[in-house]
N, C-alpha and C. Protein backbone atom coordinates (compact mmCIF):
# COMPACT_ATOMS: atom_id res chain seq x y z
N UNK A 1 -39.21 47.98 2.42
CA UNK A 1 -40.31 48.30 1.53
C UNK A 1 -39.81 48.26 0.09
N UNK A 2 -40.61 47.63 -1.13
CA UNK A 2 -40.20 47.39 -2.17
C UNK A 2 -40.59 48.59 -2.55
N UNK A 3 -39.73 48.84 -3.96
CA UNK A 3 -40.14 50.30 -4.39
C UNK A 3 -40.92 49.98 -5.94
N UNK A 4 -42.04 50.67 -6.17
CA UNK A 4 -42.70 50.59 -6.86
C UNK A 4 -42.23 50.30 -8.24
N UNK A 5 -42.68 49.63 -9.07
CA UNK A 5 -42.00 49.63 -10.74
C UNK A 5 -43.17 50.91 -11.71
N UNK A 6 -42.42 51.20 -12.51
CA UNK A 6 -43.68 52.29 -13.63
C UNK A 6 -44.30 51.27 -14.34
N UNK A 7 -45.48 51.55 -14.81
CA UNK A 7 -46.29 50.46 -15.42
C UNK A 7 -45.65 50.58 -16.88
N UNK A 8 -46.28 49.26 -17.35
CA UNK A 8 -45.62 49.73 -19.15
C UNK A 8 -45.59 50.72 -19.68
N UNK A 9 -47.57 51.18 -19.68
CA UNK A 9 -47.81 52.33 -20.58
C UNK A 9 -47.48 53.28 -20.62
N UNK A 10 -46.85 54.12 -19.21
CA UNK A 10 -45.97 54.95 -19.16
C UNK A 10 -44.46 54.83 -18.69
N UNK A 11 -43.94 53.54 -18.72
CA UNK A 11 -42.55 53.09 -19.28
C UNK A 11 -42.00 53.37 -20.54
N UNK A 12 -43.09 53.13 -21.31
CA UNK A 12 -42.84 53.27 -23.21
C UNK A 12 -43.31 54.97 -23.13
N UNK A 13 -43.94 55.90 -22.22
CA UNK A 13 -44.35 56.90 -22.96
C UNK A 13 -43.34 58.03 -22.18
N UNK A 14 -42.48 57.14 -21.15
CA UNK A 14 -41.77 57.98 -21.18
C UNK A 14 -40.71 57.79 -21.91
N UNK A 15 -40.52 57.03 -22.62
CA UNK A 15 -39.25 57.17 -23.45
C UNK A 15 -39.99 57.85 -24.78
N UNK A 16 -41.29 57.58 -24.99
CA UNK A 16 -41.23 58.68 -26.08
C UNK A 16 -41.05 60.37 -25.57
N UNK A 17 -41.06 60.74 -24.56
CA UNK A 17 -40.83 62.14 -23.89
C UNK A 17 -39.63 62.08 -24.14
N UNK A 18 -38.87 60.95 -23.49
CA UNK A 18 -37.42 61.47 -24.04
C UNK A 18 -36.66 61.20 -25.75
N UNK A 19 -37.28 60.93 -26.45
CA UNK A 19 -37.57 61.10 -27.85
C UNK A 19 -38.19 62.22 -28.50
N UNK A 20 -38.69 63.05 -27.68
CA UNK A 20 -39.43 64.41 -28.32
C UNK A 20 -38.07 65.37 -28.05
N UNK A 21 -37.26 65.25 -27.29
CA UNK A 21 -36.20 66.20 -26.99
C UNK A 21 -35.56 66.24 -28.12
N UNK A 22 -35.61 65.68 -29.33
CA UNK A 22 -35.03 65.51 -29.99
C UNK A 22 -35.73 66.58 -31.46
N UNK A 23 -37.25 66.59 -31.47
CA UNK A 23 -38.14 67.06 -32.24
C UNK A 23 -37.42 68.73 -32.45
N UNK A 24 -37.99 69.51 -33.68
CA UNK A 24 -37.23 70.26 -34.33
C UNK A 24 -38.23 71.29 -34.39
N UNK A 25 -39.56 70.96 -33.98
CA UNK A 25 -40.51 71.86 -34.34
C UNK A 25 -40.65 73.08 -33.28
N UNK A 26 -40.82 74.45 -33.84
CA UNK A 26 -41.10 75.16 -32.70
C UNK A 26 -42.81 75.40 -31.75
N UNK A 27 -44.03 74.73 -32.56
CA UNK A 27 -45.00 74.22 -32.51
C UNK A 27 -45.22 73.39 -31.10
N UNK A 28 -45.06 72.35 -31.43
CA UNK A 28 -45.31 71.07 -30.48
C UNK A 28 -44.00 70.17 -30.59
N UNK A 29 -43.60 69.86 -29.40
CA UNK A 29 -42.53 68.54 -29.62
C UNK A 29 -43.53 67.02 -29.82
N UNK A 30 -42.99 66.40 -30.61
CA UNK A 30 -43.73 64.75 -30.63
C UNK A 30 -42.37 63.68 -30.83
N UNK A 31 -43.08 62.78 -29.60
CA UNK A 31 -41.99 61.60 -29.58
C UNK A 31 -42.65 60.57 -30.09
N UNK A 32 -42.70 59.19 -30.35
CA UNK A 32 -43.53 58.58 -30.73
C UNK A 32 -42.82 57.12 -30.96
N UNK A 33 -42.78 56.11 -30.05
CA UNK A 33 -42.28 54.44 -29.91
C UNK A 33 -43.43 53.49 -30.47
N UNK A 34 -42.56 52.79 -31.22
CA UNK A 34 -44.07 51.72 -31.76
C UNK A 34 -42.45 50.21 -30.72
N UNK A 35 -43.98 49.75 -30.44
CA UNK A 35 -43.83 48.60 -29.38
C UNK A 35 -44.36 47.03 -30.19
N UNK A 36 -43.78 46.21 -29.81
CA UNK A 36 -44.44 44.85 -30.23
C UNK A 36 -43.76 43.53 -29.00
N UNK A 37 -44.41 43.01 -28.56
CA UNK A 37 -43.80 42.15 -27.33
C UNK A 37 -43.07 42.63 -26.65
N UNK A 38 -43.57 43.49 -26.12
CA UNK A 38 -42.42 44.59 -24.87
C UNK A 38 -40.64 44.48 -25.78
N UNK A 39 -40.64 44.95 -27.29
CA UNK A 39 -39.53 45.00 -27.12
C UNK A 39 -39.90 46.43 -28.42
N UNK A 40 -38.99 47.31 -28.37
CA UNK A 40 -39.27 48.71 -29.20
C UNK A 40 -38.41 48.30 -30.68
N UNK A 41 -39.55 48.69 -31.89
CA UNK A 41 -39.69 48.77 -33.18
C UNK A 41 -38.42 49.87 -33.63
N UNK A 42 -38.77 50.67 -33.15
CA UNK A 42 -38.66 52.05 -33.58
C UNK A 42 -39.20 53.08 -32.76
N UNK A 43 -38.62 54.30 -32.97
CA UNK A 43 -38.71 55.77 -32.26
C UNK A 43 -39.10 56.84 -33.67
N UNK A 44 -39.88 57.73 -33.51
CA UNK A 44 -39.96 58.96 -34.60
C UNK A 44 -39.73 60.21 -33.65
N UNK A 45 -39.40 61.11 -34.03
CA UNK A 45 -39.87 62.96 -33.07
C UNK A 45 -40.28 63.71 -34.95
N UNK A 46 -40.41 64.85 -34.66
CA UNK A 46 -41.18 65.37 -35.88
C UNK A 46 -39.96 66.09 -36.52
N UNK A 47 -39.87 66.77 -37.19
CA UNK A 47 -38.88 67.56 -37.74
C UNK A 47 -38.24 67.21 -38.77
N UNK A 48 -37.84 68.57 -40.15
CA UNK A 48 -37.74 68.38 -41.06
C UNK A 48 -37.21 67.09 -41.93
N UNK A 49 -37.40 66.85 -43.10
CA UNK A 49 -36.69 66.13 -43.78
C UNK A 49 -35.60 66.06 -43.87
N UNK A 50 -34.64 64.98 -43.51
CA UNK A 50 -33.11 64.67 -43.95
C UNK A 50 -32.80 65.41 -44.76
N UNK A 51 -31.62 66.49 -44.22
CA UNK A 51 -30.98 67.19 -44.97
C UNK A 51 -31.40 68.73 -45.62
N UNK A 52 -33.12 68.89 -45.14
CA UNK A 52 -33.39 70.44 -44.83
C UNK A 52 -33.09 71.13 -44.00
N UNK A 53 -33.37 72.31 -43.58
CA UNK A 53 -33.22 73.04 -42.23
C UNK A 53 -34.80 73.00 -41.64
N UNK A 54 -34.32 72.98 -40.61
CA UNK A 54 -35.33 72.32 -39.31
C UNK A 54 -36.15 73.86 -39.17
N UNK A 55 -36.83 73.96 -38.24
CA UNK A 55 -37.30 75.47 -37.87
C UNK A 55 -37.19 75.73 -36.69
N UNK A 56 -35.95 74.59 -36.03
CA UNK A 56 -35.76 75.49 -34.85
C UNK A 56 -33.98 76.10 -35.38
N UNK A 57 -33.87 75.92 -36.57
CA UNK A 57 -32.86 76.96 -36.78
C UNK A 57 -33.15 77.84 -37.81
N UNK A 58 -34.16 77.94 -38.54
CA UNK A 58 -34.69 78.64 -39.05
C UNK A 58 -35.16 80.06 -38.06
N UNK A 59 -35.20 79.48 -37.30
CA UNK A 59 -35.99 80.68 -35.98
C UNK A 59 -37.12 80.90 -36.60
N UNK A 60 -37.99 79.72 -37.27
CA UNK A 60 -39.26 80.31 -37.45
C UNK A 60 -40.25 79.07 -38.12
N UNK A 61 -41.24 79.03 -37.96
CA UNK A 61 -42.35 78.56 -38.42
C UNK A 61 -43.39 78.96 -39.17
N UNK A 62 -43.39 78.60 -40.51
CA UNK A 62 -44.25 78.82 -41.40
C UNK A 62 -45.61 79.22 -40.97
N UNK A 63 -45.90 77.93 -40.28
CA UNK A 63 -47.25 77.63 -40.42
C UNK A 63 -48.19 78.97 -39.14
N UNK A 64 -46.69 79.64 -37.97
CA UNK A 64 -47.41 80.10 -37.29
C UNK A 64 -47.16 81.86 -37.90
N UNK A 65 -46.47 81.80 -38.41
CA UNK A 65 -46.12 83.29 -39.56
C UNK A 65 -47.48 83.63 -39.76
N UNK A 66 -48.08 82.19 -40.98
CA UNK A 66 -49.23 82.40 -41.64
C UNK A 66 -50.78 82.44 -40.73
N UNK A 67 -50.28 82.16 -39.23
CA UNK A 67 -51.32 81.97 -38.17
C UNK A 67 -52.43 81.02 -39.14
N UNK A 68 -52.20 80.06 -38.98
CA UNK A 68 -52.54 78.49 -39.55
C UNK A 68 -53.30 78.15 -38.26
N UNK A 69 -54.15 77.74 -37.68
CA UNK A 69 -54.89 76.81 -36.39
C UNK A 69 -54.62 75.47 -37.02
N UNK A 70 -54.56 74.95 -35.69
CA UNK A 70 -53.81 73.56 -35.37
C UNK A 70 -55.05 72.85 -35.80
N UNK A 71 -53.89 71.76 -36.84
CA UNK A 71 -54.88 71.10 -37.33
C UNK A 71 -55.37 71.17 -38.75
N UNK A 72 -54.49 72.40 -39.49
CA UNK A 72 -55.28 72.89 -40.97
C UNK A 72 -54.02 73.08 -41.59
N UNK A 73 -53.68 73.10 -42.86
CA UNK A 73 -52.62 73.40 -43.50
C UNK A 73 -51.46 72.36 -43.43
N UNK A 74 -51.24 71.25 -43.07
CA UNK A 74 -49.93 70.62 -43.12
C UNK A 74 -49.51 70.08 -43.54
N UNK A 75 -49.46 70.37 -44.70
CA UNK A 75 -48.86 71.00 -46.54
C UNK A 75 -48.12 71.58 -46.16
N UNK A 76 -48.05 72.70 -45.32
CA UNK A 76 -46.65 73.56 -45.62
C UNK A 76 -46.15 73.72 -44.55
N UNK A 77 -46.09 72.51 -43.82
CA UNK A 77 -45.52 72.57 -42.65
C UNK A 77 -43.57 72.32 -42.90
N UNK A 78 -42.87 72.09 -42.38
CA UNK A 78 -41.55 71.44 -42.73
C UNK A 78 -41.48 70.23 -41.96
N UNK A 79 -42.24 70.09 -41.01
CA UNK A 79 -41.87 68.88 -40.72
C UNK A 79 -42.79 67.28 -41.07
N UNK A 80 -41.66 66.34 -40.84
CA UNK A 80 -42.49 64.96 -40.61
C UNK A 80 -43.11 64.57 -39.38
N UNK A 81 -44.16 64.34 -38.73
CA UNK A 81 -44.87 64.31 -37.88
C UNK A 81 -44.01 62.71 -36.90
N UNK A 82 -43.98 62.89 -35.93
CA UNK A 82 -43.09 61.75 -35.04
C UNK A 82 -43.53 60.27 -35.59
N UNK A 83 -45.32 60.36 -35.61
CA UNK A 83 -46.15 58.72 -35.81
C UNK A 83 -45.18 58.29 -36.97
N UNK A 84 -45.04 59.42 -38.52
CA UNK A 84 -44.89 58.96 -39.59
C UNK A 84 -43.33 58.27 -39.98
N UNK A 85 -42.71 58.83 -39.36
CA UNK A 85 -41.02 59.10 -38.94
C UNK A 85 -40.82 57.48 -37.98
N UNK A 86 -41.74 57.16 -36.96
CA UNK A 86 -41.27 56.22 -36.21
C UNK A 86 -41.84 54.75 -37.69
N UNK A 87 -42.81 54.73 -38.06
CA UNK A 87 -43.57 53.66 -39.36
C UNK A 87 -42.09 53.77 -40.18
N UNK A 88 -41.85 54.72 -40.95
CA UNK A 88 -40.79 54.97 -42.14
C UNK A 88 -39.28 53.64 -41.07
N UNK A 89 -39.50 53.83 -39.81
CA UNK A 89 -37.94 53.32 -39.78
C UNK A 89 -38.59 51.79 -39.38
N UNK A 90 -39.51 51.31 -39.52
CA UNK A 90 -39.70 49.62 -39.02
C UNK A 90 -40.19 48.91 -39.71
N UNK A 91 -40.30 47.74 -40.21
CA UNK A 91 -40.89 47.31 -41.45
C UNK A 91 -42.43 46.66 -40.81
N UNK A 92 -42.87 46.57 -41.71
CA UNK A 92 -44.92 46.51 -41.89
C UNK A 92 -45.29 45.05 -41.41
N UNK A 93 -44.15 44.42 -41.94
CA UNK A 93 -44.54 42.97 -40.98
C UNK A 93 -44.04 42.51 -39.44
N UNK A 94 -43.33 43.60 -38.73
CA UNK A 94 -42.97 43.32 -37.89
C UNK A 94 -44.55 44.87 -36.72
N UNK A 95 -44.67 45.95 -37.74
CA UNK A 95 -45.42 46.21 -36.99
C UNK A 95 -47.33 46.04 -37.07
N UNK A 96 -47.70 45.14 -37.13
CA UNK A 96 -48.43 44.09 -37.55
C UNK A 96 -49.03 43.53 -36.05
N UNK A 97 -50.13 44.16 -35.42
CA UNK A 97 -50.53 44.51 -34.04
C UNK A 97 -49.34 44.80 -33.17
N UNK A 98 -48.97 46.07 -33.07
CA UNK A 98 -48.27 46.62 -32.42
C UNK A 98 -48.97 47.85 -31.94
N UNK A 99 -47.88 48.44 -30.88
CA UNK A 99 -48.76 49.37 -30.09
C UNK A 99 -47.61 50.46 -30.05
N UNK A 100 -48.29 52.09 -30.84
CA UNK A 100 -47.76 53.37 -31.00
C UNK A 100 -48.31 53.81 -29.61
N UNK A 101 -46.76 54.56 -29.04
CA UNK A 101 -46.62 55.49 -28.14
C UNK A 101 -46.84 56.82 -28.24
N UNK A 102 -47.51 57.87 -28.15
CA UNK A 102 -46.99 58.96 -28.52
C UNK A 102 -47.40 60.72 -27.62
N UNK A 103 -46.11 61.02 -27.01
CA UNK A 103 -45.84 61.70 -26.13
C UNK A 103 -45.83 63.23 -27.27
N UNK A 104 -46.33 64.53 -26.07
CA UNK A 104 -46.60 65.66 -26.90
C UNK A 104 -45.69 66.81 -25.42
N UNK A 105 -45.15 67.21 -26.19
CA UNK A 105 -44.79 68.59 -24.95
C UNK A 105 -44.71 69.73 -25.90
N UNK A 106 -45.44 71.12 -25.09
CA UNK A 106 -45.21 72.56 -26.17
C UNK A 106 -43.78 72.94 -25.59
N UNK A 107 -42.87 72.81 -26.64
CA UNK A 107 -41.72 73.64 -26.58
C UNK A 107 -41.27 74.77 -26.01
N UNK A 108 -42.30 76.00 -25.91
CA UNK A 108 -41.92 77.10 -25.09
C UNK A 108 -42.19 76.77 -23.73
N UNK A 109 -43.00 76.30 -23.18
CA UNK A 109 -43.24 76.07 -21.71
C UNK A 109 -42.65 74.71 -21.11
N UNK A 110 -42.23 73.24 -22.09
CA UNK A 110 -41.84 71.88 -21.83
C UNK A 110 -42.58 71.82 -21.30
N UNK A 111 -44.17 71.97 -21.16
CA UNK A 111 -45.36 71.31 -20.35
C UNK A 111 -45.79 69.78 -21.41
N UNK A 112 -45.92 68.93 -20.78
CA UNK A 112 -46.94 67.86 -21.35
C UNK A 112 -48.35 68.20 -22.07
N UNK A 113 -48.44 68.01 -22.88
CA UNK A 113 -49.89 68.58 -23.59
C UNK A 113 -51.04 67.20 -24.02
N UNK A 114 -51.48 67.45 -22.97
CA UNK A 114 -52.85 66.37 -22.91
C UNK A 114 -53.63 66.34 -24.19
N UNK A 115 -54.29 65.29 -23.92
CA UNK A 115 -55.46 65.20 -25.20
C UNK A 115 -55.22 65.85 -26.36
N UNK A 116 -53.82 65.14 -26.66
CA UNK A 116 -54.07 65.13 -28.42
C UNK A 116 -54.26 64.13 -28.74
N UNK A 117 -54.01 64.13 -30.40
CA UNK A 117 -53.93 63.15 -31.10
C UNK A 117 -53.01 63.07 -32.51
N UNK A 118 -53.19 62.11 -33.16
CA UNK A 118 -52.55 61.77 -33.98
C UNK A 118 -53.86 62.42 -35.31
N UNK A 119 -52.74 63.45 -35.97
CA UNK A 119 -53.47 63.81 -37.33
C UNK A 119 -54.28 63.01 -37.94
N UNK A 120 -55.09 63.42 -39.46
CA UNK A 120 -55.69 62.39 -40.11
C UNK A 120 -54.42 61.95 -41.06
N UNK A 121 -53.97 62.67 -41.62
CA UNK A 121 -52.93 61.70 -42.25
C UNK A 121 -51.94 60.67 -41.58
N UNK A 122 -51.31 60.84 -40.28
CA UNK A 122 -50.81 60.07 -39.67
C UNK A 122 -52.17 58.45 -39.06
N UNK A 123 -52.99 59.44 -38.74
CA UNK A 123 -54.05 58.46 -38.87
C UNK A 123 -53.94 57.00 -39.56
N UNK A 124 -54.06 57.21 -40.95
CA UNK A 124 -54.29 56.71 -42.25
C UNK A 124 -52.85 55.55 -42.21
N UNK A 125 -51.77 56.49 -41.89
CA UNK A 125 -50.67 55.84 -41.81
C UNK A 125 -50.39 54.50 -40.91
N UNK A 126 -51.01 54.54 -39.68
CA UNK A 126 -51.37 53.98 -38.72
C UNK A 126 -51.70 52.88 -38.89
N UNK A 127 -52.87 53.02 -39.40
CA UNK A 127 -53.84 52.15 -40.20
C UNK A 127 -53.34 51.04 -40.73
N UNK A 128 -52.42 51.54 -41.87
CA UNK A 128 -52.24 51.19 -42.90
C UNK A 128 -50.43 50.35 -42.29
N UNK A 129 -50.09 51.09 -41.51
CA UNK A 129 -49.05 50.03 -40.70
C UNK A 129 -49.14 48.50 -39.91
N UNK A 130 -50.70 48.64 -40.01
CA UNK A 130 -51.21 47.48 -39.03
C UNK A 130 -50.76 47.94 -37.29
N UNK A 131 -50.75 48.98 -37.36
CA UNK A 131 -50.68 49.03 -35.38
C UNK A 131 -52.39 48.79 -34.98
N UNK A 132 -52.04 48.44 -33.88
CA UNK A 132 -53.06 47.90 -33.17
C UNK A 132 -53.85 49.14 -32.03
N UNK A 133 -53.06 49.65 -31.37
CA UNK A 133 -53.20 50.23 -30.25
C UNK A 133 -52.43 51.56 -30.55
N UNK A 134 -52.98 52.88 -30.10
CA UNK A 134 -52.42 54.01 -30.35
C UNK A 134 -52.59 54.45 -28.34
N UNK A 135 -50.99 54.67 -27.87
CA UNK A 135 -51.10 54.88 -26.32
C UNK A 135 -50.55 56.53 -26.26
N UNK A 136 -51.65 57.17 -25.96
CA UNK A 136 -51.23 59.24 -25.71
C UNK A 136 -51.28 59.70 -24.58
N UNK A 137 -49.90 59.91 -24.26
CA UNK A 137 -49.69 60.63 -22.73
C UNK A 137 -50.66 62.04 -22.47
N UNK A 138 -51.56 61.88 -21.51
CA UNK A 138 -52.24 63.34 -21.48
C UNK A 138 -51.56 63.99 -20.21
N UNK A 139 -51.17 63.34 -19.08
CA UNK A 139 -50.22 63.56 -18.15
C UNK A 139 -48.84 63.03 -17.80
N UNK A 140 -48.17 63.21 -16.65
CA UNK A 140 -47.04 62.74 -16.66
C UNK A 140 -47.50 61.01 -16.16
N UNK A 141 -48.51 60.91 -15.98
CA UNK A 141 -49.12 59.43 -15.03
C UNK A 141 -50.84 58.73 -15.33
N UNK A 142 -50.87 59.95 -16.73
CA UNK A 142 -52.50 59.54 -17.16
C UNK A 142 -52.47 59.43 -18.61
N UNK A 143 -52.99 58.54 -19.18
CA UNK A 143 -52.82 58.61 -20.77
C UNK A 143 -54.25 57.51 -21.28
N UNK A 144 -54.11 57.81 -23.07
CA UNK A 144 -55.82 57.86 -23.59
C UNK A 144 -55.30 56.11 -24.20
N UNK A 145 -56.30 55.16 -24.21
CA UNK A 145 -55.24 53.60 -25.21
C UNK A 145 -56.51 54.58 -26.37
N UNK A 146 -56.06 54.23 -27.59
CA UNK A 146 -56.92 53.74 -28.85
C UNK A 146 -56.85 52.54 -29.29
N UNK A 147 -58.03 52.01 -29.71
CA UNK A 147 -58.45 50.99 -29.89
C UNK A 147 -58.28 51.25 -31.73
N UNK A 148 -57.12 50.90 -32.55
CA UNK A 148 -57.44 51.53 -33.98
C UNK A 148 -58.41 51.34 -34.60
N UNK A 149 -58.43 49.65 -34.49
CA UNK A 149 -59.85 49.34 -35.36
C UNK A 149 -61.23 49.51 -35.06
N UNK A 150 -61.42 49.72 -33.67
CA UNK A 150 -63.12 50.14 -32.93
C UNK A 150 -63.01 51.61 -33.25
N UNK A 151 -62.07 52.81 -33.18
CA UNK A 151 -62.06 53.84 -33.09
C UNK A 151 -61.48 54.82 -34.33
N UNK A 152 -60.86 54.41 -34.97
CA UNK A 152 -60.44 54.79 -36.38
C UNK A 152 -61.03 53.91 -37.74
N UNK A 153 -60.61 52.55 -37.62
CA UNK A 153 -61.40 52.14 -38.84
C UNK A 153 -63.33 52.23 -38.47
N UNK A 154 -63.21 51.64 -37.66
CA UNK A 154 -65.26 51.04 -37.35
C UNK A 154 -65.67 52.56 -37.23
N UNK A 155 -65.13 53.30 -36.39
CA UNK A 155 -65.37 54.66 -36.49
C UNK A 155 -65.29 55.52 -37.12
N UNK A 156 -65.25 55.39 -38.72
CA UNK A 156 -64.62 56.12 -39.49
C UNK A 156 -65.86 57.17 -39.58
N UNK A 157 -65.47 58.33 -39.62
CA UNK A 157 -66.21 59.61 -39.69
C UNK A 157 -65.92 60.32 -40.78
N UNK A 158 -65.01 59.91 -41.46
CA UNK A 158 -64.80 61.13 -42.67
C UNK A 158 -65.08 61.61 -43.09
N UNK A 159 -66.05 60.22 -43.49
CA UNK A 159 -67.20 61.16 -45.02
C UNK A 159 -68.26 61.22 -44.37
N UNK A 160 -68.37 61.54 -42.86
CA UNK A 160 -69.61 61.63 -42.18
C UNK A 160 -70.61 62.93 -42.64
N UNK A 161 -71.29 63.25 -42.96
CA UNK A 161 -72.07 64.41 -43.84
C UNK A 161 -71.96 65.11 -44.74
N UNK A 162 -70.94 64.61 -45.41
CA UNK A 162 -70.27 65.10 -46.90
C UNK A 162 -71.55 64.70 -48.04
N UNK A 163 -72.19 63.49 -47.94
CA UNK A 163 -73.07 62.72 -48.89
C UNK A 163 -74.40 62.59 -48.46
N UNK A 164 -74.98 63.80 -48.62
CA UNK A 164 -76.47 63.44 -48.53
C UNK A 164 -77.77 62.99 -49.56
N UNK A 165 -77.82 61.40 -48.94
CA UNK A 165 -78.45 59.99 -50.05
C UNK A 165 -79.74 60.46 -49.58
């Protein structure tokens, strides 16, 4: 009996899991592989800037001191978010329809944490990298594709009720 192979999408998302082991945040771990012809760009995990202190030696987190909800404040976070960290190390013409990986585990429990996503600023970043496809592990064997341009650009919601014409 032949033994099964892992499919891509969670071939690449598990190596971003094992790229979050690396993440610094006491928050959420994020791993995050940008892909182009089955061969890997680059890797990001989140955590401070080169040459600050991280907050997992800090023994502490700002943002949960100030009891911040996820999602608001990250301005004063310390870290770089994995998406932004994996873009910073690959250049713009090579990721130019490519496809971001990006794996989430909460640190105190190492559970997989389904249905996230990628911030609005990482968003933007995205975008603006030319990736094509955004792939988010919600299980160890189930995960969300984004479509960037049907679902982030065509979908843009931002200024959805801000301007009433």
């Amino acid at each position: 009996m032949k033994a099964q192979r892992r499919d891509k999408h969670n071939y690449y998302l598990d190596i971003a899991e094992t790229v979050l082991e690396r993440a610094t945040c006491l928050r959420k771990s994020y791993g995050a592989v940008i892909v182009k012809n089955d061969e890997i760009l680059s890797t990001g995990y989140n955590g401070a800037p080169r040459g600050r202190a991280n907050c997992i030696d800090l023994h502490y987190c700002t943002r949960d001191k100030l009891n911040v909800p996820r999602g608001e404040k990250y301005e004063i976070c310390r870290s770089v978010h994995a998406e932004a960290n994996a873009i910073i190390s690959a250049s713009r013409n090579e990721m130019i329809n490519s496809t971001l990986y990006l794996a989430c585990k909460d640190p105190k429990t190492g559970e997989v944490v389904g249905d996230t996503s990628s911030c609005t600023m990482c968003k933007r970043m995205i975008i603006n990298a030319g990736i094509s496809t955004v792939v988010i592990r919600n299980t160890k064997d189930t995960y969300t594709i984004i479509d960037v341009q049907r679902d982030w650009i065509d979908g843009d919601e931002t200024l959805a009720g801000i301007f009433n014409y």
